[in-house]
C-alpha atoms as a PDB file:
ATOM      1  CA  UNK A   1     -70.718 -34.825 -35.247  1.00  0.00           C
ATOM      2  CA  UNK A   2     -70.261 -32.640 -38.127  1.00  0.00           C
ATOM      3  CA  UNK A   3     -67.316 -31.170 -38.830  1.00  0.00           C
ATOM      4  CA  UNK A   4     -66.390 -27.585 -41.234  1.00  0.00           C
ATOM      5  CA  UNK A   5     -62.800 -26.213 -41.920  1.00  0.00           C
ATOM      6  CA  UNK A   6     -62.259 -22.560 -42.348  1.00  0.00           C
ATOM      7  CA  UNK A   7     -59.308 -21.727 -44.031  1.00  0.00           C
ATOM      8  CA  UNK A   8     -57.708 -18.357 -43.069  1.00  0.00           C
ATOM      9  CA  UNK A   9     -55.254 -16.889 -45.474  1.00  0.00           C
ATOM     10  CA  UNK A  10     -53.435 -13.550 -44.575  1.00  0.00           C
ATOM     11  CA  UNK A  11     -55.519 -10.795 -45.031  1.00  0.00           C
ATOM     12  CA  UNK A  12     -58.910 -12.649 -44.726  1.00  0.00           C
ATOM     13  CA  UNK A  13     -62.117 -10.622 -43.789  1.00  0.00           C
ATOM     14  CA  UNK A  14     -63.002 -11.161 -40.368  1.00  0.00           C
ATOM     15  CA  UNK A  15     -66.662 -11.138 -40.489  1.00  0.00           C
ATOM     16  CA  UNK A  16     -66.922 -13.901 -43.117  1.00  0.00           C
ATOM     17  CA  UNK A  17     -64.899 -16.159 -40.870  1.00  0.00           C
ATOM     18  CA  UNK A  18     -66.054 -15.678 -37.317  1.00  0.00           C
ATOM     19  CA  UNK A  19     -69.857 -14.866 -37.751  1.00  0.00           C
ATOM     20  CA  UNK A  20     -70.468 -18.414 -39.578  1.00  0.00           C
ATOM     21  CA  UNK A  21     -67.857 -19.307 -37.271  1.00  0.00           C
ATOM     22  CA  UNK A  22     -70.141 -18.148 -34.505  1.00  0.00           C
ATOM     23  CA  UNK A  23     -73.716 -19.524 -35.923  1.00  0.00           C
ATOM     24  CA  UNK A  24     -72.243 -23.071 -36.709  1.00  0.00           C
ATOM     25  CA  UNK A  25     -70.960 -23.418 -33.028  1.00  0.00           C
ATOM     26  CA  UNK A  26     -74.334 -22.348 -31.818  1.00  0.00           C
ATOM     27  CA  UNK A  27     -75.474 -25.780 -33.400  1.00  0.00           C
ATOM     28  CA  UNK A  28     -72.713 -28.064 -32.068  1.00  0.00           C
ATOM     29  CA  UNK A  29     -71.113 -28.198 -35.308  1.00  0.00           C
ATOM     30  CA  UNK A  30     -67.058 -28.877 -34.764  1.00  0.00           C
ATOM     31  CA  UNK A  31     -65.762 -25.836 -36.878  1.00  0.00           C
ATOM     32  CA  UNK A  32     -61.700 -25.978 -36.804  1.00  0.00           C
ATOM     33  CA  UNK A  33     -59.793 -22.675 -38.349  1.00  0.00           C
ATOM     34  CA  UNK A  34     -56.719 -23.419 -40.406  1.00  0.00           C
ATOM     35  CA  UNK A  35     -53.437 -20.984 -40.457  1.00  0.00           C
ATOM     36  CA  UNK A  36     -52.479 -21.546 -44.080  1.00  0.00           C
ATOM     37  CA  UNK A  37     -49.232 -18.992 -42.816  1.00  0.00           C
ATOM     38  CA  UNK A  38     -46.390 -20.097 -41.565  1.00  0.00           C
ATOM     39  CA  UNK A  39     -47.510 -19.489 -37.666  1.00  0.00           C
ATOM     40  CA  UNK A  40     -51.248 -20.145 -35.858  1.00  0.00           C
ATOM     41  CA  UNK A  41     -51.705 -16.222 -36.346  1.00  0.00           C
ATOM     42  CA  UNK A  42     -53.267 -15.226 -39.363  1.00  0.00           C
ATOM     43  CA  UNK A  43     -53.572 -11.122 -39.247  1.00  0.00           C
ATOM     44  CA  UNK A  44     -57.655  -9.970 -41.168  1.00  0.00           C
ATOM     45  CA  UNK A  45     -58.011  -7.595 -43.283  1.00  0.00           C
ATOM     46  CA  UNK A  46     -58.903  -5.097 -40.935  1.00  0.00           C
ATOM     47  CA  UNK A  47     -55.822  -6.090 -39.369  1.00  0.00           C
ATOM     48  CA  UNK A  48     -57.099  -8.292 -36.236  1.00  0.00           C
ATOM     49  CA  UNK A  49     -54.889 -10.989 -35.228  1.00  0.00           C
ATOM     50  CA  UNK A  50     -56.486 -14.285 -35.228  1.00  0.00           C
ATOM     51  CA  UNK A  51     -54.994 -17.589 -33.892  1.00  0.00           C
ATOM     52  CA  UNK A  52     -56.049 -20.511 -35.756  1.00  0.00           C
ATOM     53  CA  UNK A  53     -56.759 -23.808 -34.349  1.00  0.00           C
ATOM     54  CA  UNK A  54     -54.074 -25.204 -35.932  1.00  0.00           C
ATOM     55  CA  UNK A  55     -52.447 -25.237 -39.228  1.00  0.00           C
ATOM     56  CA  UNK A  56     -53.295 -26.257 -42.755  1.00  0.00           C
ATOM     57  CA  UNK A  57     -52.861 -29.826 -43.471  1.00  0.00           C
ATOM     58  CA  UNK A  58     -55.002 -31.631 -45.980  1.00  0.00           C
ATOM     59  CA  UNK A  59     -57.874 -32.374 -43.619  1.00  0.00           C
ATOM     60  CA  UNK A  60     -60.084 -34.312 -45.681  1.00  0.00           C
ATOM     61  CA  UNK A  61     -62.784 -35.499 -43.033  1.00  0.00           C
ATOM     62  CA  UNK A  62     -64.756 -32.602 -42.828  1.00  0.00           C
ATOM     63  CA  UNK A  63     -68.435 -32.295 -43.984  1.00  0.00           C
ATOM     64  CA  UNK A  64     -67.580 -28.800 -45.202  1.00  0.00           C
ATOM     65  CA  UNK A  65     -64.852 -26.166 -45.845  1.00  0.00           C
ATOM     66  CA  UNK A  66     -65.029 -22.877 -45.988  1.00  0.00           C
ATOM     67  CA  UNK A  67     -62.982 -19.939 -47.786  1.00  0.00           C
ATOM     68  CA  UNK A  68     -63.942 -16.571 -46.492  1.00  0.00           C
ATOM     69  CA  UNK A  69     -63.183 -13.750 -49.090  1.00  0.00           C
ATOM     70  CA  UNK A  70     -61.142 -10.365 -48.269  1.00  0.00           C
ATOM     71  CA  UNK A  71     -58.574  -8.902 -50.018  1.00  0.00           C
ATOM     72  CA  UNK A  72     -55.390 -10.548 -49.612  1.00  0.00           C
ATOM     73  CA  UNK A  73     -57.146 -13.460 -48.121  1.00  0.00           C
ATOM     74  CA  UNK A  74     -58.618 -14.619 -50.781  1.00  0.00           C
ATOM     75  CA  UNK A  75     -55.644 -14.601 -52.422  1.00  0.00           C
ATOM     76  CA  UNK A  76     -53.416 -16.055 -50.417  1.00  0.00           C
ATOM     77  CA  UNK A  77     -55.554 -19.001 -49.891  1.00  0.00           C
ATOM     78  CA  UNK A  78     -54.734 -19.888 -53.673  1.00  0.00           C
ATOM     79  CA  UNK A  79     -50.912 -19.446 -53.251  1.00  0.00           C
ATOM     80  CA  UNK A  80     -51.051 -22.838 -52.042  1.00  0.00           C
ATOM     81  CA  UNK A  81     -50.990 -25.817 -54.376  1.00  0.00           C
ATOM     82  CA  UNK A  82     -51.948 -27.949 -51.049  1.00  0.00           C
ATOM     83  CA  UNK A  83     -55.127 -25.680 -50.521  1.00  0.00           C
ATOM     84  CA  UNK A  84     -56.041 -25.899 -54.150  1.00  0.00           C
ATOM     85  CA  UNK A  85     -55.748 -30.058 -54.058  1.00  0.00           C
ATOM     86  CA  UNK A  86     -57.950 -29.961 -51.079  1.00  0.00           C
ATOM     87  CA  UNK A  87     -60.608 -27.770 -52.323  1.00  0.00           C
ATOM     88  CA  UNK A  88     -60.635 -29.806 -55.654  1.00  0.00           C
ATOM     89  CA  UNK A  89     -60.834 -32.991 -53.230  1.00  0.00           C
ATOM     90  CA  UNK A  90     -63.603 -31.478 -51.552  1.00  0.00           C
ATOM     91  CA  UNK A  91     -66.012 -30.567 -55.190  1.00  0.00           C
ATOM     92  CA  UNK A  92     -65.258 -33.944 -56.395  1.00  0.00           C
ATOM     93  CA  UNK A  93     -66.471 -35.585 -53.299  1.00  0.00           C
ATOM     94  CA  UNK A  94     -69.679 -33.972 -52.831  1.00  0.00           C
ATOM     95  CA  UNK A  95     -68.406 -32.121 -49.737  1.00  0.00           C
ATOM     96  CA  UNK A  96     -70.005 -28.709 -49.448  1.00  0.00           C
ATOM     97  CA  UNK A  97     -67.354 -26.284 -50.497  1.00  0.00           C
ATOM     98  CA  UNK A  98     -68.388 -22.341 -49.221  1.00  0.00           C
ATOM     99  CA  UNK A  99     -67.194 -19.696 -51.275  1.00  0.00           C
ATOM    100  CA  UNK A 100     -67.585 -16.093 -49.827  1.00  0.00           C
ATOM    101  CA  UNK A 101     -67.202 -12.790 -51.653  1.00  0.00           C
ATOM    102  CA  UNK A 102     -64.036 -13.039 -53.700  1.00  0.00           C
ATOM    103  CA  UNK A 103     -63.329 -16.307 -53.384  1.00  0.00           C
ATOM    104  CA  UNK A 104     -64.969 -17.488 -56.208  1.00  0.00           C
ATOM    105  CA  UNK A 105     -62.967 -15.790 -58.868  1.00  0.00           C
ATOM    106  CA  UNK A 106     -59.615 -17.895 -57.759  1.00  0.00           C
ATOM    107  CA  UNK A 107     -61.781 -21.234 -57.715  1.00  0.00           C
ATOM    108  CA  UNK A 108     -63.025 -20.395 -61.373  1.00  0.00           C
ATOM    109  CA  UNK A 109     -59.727 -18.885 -62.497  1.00  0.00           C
ATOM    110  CA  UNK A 110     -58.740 -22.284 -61.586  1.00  0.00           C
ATOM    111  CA  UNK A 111     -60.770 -24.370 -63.419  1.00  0.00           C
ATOM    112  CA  UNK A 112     -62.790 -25.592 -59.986  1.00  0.00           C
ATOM    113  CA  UNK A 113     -66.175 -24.454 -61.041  1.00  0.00           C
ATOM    114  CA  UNK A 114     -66.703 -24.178 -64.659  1.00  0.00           C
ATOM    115  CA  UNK A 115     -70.370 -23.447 -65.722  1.00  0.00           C
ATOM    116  CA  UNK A 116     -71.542 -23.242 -62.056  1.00  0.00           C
ATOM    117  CA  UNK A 117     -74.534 -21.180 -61.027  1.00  0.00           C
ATOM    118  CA  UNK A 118     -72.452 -18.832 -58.536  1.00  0.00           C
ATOM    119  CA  UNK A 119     -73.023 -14.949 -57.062  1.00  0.00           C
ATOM    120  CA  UNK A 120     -69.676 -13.259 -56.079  1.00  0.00           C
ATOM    121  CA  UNK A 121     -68.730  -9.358 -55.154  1.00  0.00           C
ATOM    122  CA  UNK A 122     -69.696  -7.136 -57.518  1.00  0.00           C
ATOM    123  CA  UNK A 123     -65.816  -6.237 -57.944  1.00  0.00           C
ATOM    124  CA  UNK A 124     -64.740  -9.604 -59.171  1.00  0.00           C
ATOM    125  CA  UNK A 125     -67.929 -10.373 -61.334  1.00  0.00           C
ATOM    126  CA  UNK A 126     -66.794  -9.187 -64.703  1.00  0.00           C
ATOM    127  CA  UNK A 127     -63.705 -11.482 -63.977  1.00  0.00           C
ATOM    128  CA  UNK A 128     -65.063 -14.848 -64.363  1.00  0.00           C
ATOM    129  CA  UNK A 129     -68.494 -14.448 -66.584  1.00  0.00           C
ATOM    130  CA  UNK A 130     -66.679 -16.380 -69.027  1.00  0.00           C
ATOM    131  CA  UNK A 131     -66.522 -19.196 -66.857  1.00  0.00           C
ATOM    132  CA  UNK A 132     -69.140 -19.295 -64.324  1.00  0.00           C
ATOM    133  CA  UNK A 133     -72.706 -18.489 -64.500  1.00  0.00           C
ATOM    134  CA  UNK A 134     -73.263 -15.111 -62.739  1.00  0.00           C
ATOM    135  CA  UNK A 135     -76.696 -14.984 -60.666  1.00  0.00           C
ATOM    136  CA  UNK A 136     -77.785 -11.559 -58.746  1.00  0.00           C
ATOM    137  CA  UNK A 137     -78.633 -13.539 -55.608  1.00  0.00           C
ATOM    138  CA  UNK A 138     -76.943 -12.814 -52.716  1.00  0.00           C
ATOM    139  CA  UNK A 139     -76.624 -16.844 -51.594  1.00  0.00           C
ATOM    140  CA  UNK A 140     -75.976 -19.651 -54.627  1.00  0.00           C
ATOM    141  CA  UNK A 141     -76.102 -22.845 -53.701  1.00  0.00           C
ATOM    142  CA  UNK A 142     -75.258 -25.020 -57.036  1.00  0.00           C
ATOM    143  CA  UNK A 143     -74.727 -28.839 -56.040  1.00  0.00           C
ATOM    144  CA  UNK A 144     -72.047 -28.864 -53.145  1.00  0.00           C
ATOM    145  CA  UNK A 145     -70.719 -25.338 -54.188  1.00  0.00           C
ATOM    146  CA  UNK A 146     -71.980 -22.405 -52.106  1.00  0.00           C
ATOM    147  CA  UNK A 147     -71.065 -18.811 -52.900  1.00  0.00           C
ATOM    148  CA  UNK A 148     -71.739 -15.992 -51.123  1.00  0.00           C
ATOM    149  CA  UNK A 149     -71.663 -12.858 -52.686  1.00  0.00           C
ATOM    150  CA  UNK A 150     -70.093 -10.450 -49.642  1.00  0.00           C
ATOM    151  CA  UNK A 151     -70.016  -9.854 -45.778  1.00  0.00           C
ATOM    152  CA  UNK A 152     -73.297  -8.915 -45.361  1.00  0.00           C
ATOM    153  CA  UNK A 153     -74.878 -12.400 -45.495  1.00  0.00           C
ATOM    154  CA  UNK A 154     -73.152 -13.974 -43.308  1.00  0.00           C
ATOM    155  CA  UNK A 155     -76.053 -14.578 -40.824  1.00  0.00           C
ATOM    156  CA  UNK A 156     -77.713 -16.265 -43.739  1.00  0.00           C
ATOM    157  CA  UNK A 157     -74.590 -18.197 -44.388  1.00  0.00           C
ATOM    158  CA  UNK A 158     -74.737 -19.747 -40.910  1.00  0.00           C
ATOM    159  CA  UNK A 159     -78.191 -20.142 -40.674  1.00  0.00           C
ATOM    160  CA  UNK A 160     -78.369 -21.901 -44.455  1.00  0.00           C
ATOM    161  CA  UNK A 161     -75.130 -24.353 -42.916  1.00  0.00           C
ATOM    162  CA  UNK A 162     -77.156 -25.211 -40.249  1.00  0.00           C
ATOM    163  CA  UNK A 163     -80.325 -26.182 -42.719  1.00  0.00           C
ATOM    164  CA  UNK A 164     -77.890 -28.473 -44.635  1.00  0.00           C
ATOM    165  CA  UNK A 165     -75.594 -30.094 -42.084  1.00  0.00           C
ATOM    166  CA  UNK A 166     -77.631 -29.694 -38.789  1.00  0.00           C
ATOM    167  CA  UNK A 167     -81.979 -29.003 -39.866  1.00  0.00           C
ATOM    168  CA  UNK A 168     -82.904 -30.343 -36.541  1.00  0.00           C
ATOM    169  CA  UNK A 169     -80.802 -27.471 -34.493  1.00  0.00           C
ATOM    170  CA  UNK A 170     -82.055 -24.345 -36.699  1.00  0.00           C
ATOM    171  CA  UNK A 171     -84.499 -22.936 -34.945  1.00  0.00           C
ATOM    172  CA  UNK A 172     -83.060 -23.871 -31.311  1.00  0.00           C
ATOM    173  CA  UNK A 173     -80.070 -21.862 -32.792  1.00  0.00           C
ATOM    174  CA  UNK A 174     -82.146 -19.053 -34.432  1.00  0.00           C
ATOM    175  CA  UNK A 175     -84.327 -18.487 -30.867  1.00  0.00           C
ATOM    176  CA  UNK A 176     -81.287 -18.504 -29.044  1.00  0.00           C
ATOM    177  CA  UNK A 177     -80.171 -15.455 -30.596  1.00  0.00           C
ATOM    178  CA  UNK A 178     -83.531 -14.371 -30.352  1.00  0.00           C
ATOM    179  CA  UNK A 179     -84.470 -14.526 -34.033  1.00  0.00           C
ATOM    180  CA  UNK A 180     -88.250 -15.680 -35.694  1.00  0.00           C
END
């Protein structure tokens, strides 16, 4: 069974954790939230109290993590020198790393994704265009890196998961929620 890690710093934005949250479960993909606080609860930028699944801990059997954007979130996922190791753990063994909205300017402020094709939220793009290849699409998908470039792909997000980790339970998924 395949398995994706969402990790959910304070301030996170709710929609790009629980809708590919959502999709992925649809398809029997194990999808495990981490607290990177110091409780389960991790409060979203529209402040909604989430509990995690458990807590951060360098989980390095997943097929996939993902780093939903929102401001702190994004931020706070970075704080962490253990989060950083396992993110760099996950590019360097072909593990799909997903990148939503803001959090590719504190992966390429970091050094994670020099001269990657990536799209990111219009806000942050004129921070990292020295680093990172900036492309107007609203899903890049450059080797195992996937950015996203804001909240309102996240359906696309899930769907484009499913494609890559799960093709044969797409459109079982996608006619379930009564999409063609």
């Amino acid at each position: 069974m395949k398995k994706v890690y969402v990790l959910l710093g304070e301030g996170f934005e709710l929609i790009e954790a629980t809708v590919p949250i959502d999709i992925l479960k649809r398809a029997k993909i194990k999808v495990v939230t981490l607290s990177l606080n110091k409780d389960i609860f991790v409060n979203s930028a529209q402040n909604i109290l989430i509990k995690a699944d458990d807590m951060f801990n360098e989980y390095k059997d997943g097929d996939c993590i993902i780093l939903p954007g929102g401001y702190s979130g994004y931020e706070n996922l970075f704080r962490s020198e253990e989060c950083l190791k396992l993110i760099k753990y996950y590019l360097e063994n072909k593990k799909l790393v997903v990148a939503i909205s803001g959090a590719p300017l504190f992966l390429a402020k970091n050094n994670l994704i020099n001269e990657k094709n990536i799209t990111i939220h219009y806000s942050n793009s004129n921070l990292v265009g020295d680093i990172c290849n900036i492309l107007d699409n609203p899903i890049m998908i450059d080797d195992n890196l996937i950015t996203v470039c804001g909240t309102g792909y996240m359906q696309d997000l899930g769907f484009k998961l499913i494609e890559i980790l799960s093709p044969d339970k797409l459109q079982k998924v996608k006619k379930g929620m009564n999409i063609k």
